[in-house]
N, C-alpha and C. Protein backbone atom coordinates (compact mmCIF):
# COMPACT_ATOMS: atom_id res chain seq x y z
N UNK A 1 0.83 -1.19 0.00
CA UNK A 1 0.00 0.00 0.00
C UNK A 1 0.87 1.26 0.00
N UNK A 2 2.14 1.06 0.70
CA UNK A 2 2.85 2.25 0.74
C UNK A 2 3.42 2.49 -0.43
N UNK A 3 4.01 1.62 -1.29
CA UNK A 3 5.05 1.33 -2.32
C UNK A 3 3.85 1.71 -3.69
N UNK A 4 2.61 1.41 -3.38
CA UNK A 4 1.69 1.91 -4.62
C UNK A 4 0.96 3.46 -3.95
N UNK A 5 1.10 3.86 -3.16
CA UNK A 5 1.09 5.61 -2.83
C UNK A 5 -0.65 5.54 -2.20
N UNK A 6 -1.00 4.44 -1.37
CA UNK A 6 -2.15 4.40 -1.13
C UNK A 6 -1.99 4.74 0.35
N UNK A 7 -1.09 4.93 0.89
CA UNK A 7 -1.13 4.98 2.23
C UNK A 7 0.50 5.71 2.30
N UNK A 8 0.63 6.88 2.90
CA UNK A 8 1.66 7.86 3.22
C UNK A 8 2.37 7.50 4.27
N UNK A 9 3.58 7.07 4.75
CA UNK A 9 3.99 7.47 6.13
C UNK A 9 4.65 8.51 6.43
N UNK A 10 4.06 9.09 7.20
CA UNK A 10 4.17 10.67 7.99
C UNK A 10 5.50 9.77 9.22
N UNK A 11 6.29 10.72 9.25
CA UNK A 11 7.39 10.71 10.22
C UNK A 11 8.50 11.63 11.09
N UNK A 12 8.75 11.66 11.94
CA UNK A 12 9.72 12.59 12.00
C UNK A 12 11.18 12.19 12.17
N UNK A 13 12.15 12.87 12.37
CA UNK A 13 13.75 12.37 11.97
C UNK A 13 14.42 11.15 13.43
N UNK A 14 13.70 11.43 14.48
CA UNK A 14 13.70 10.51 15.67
C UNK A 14 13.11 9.05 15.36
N UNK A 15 11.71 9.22 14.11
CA UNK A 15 11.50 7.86 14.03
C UNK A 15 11.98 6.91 12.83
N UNK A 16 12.56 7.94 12.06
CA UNK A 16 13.26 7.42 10.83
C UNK A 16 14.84 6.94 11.32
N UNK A 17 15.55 7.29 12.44
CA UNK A 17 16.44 7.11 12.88
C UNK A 17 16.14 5.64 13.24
N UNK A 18 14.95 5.78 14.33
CA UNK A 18 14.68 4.13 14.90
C UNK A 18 14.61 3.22 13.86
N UNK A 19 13.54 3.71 12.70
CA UNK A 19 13.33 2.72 11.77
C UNK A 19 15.03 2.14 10.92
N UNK A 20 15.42 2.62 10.69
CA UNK A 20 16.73 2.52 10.34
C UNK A 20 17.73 1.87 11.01
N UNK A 21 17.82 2.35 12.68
CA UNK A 21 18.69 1.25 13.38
C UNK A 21 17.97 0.05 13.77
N UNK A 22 16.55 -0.14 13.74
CA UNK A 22 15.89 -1.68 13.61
C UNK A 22 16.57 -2.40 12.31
N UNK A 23 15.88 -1.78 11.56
CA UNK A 23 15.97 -2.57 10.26
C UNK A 23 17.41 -2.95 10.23
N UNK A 24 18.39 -2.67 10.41
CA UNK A 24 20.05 -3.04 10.42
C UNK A 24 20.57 -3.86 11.73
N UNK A 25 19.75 -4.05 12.47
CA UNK A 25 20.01 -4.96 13.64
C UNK A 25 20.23 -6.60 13.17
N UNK A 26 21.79 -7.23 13.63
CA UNK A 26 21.75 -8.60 13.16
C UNK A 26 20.99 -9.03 13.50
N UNK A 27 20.36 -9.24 14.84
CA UNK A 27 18.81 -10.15 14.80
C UNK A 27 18.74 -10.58 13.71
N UNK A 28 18.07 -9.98 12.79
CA UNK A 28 16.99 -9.66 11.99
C UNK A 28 17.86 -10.24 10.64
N UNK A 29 19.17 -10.28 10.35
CA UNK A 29 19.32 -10.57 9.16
C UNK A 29 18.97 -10.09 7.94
N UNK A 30 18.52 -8.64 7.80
CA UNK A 30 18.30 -8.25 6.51
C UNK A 30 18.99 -8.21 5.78
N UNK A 31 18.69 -8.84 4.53
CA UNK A 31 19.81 -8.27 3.88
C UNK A 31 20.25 -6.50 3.27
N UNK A 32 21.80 -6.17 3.41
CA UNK A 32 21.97 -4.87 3.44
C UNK A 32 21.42 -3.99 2.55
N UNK A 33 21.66 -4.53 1.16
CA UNK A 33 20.75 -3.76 0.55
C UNK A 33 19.75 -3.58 0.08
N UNK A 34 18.80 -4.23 0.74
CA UNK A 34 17.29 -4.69 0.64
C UNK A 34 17.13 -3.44 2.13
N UNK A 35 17.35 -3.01 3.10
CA UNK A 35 17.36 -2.58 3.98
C UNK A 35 17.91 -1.17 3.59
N UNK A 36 19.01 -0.62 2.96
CA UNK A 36 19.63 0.07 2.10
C UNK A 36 18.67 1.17 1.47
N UNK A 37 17.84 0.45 0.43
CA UNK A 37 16.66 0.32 -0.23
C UNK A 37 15.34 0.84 -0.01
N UNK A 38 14.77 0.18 1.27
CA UNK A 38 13.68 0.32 2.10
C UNK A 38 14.10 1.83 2.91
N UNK A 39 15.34 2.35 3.09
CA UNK A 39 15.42 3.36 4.20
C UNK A 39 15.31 4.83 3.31
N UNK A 40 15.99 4.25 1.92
CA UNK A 40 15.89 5.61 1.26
C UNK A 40 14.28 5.76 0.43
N UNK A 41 13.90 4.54 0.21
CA UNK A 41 12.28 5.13 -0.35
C UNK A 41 11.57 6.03 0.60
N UNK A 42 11.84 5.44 1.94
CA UNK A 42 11.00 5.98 3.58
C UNK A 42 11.63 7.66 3.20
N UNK A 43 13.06 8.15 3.25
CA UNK A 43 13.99 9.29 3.50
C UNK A 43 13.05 9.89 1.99
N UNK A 44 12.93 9.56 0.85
CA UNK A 44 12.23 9.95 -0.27
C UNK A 44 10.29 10.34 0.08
N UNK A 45 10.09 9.16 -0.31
CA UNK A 45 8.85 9.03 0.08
C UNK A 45 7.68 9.53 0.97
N UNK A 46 8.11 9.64 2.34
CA UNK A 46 8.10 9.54 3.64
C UNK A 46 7.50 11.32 3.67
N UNK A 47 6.73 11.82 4.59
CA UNK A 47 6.20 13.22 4.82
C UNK A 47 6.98 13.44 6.46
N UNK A 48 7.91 14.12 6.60
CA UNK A 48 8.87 14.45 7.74
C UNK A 48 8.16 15.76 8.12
N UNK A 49 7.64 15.68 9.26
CA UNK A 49 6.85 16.53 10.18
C UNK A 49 7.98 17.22 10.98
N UNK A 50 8.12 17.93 11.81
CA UNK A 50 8.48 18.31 13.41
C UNK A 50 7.93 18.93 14.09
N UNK A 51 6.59 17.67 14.76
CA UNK A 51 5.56 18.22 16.11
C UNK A 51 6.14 18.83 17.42
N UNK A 52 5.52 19.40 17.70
CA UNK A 52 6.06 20.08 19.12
C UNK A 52 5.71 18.98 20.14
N UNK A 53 6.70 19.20 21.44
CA UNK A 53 6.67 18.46 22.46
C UNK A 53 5.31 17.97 22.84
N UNK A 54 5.11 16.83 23.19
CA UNK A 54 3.69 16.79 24.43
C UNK A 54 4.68 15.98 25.45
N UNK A 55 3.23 16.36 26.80
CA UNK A 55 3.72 15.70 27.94
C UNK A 55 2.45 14.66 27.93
N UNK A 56 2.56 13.35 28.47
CA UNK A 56 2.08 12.18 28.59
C UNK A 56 2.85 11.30 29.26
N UNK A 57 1.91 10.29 29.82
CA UNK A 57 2.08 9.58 30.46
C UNK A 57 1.62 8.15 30.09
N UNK A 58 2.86 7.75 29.33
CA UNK A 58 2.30 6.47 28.38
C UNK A 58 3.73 5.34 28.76
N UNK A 59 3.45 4.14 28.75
CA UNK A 59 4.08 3.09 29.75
C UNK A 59 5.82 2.86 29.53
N UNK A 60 5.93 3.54 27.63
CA UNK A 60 7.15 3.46 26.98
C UNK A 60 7.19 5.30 26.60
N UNK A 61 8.48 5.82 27.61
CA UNK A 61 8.50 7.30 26.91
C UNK A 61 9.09 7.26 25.48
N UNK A 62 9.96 5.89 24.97
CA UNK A 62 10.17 5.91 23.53
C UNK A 62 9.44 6.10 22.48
N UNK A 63 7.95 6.04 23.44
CA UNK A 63 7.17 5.88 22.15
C UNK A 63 6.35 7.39 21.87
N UNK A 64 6.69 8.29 22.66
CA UNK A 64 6.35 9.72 22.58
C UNK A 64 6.72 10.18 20.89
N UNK A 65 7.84 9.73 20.37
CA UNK A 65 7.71 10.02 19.14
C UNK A 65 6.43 10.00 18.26
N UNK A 66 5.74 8.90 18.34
CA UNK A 66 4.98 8.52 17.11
C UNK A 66 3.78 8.99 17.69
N UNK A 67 3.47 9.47 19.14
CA UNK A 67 2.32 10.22 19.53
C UNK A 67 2.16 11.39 18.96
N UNK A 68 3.46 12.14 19.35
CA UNK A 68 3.69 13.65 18.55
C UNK A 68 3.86 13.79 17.47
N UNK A 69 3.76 12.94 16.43
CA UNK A 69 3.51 12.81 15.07
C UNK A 69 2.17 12.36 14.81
N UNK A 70 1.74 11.60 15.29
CA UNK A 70 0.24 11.53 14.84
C UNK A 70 -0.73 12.28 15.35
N UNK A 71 -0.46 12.75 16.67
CA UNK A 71 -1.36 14.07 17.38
C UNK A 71 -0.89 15.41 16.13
N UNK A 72 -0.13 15.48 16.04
CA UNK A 72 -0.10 16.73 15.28
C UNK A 72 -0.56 16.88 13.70
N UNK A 73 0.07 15.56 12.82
CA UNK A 73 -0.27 15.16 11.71
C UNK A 73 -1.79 14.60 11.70
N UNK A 74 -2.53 14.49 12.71
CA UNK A 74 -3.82 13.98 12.32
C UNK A 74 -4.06 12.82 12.04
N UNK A 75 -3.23 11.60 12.11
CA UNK A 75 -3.26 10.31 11.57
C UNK A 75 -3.23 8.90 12.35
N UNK A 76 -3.38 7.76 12.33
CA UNK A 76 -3.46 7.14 13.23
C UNK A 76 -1.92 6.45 13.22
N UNK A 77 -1.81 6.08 14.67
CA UNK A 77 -1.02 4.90 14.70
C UNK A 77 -1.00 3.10 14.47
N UNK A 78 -0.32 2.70 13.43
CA UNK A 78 -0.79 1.16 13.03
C UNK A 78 -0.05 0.35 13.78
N UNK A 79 -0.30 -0.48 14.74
CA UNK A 79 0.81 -1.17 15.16
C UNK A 79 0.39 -2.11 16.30
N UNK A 80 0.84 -3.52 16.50
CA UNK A 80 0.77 -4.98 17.19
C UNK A 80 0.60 -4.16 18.62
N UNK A 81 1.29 -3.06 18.97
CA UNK A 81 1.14 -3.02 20.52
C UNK A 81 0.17 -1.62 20.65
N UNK A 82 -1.06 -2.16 21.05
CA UNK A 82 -1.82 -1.26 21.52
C UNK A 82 -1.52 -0.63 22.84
N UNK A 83 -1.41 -1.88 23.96
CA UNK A 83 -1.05 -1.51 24.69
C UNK A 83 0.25 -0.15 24.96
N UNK A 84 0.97 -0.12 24.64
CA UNK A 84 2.12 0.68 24.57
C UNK A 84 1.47 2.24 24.46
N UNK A 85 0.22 2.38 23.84
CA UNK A 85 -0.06 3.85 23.95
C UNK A 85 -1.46 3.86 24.20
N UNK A 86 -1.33 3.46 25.50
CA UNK A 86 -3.04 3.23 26.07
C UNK A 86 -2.63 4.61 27.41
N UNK A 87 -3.45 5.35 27.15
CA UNK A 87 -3.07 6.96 27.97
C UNK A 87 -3.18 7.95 26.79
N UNK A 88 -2.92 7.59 25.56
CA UNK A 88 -2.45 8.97 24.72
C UNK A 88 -3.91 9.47 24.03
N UNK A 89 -4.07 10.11 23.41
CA UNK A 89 -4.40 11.30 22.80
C UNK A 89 -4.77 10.80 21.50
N UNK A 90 -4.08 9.53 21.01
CA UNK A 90 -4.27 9.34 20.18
C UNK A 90 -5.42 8.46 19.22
N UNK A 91 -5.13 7.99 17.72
CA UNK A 91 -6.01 7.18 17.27
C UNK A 91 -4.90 5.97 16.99
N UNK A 92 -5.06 4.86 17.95
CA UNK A 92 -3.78 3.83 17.47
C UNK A 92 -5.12 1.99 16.75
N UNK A 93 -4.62 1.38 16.02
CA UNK A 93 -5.00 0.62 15.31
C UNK A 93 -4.14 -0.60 15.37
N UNK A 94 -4.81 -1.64 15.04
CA UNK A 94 -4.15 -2.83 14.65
C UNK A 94 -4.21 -2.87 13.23
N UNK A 95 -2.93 -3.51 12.70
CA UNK A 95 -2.75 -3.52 11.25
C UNK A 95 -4.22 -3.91 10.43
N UNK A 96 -4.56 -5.34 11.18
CA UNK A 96 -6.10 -5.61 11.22
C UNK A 96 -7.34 -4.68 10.85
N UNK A 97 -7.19 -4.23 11.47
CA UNK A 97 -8.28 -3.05 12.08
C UNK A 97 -8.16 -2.10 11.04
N UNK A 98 -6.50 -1.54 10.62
CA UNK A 98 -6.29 -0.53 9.43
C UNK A 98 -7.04 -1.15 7.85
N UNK A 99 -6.19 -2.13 8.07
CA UNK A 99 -6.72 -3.00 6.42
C UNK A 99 -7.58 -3.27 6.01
N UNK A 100 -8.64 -3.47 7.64
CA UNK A 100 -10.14 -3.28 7.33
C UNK A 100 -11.25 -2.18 6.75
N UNK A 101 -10.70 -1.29 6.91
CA UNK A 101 -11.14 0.56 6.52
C UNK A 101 -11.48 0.52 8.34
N UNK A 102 -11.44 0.20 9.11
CA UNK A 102 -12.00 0.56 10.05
C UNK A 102 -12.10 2.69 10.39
N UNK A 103 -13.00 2.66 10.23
CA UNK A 103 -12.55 4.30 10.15
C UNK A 103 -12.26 4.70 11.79
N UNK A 104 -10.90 5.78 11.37
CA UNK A 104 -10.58 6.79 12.66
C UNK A 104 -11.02 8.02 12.33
């Protein structure tokens, strides 16, 4: 959906950083330039915001990034851990839930 322009990811330079040192973690075994690849379509592609601070009280302060990007950008958050931003402000989704049209 992203790669055919049906769905935007909005980001800012804190979460493109994370996305970037995940994706290159041996864990994971990516290969480099398949990973290479994926970071510069995101650095291309990608709508780079810079929301202003919020204060919250959410269980991971790492995850204050993607609050203050979607509180400000208007958009939801897609992602396996709901839990993780149960307190915020926000509209967070399961991939599920996105793919479904579920509307936010």
């Amino acid at each position: 959906m992203v790669i055919n322009g049906n769905v935007i990811i909005v980001l800012d330079t804190r979460i493109f950083d994370e996305y970037s040192e995940v994706l290159r973690r041996e864990k994971f075994s990516f290969p480099k330039d398949a990973v290479n690849e994926i970071i510069a379509f995101v650095r291309r592609e990608g709508v780079f915001i810079s929301p202003r601070p919020l204060n919250g009280n959410i269980p991971d302060p790492g995850d204050l990034p993607f609050i203050e990007v979607s509180y400000h950008a208007k958009v939801p958050i897609v992602t396996g851990n709901l839990r993780h931003f149960k307190g915020s402000d926000v509209v967070v989704m399961t991939p599920v839930q996105f793919l479904s049209g579920t509307v936010w």
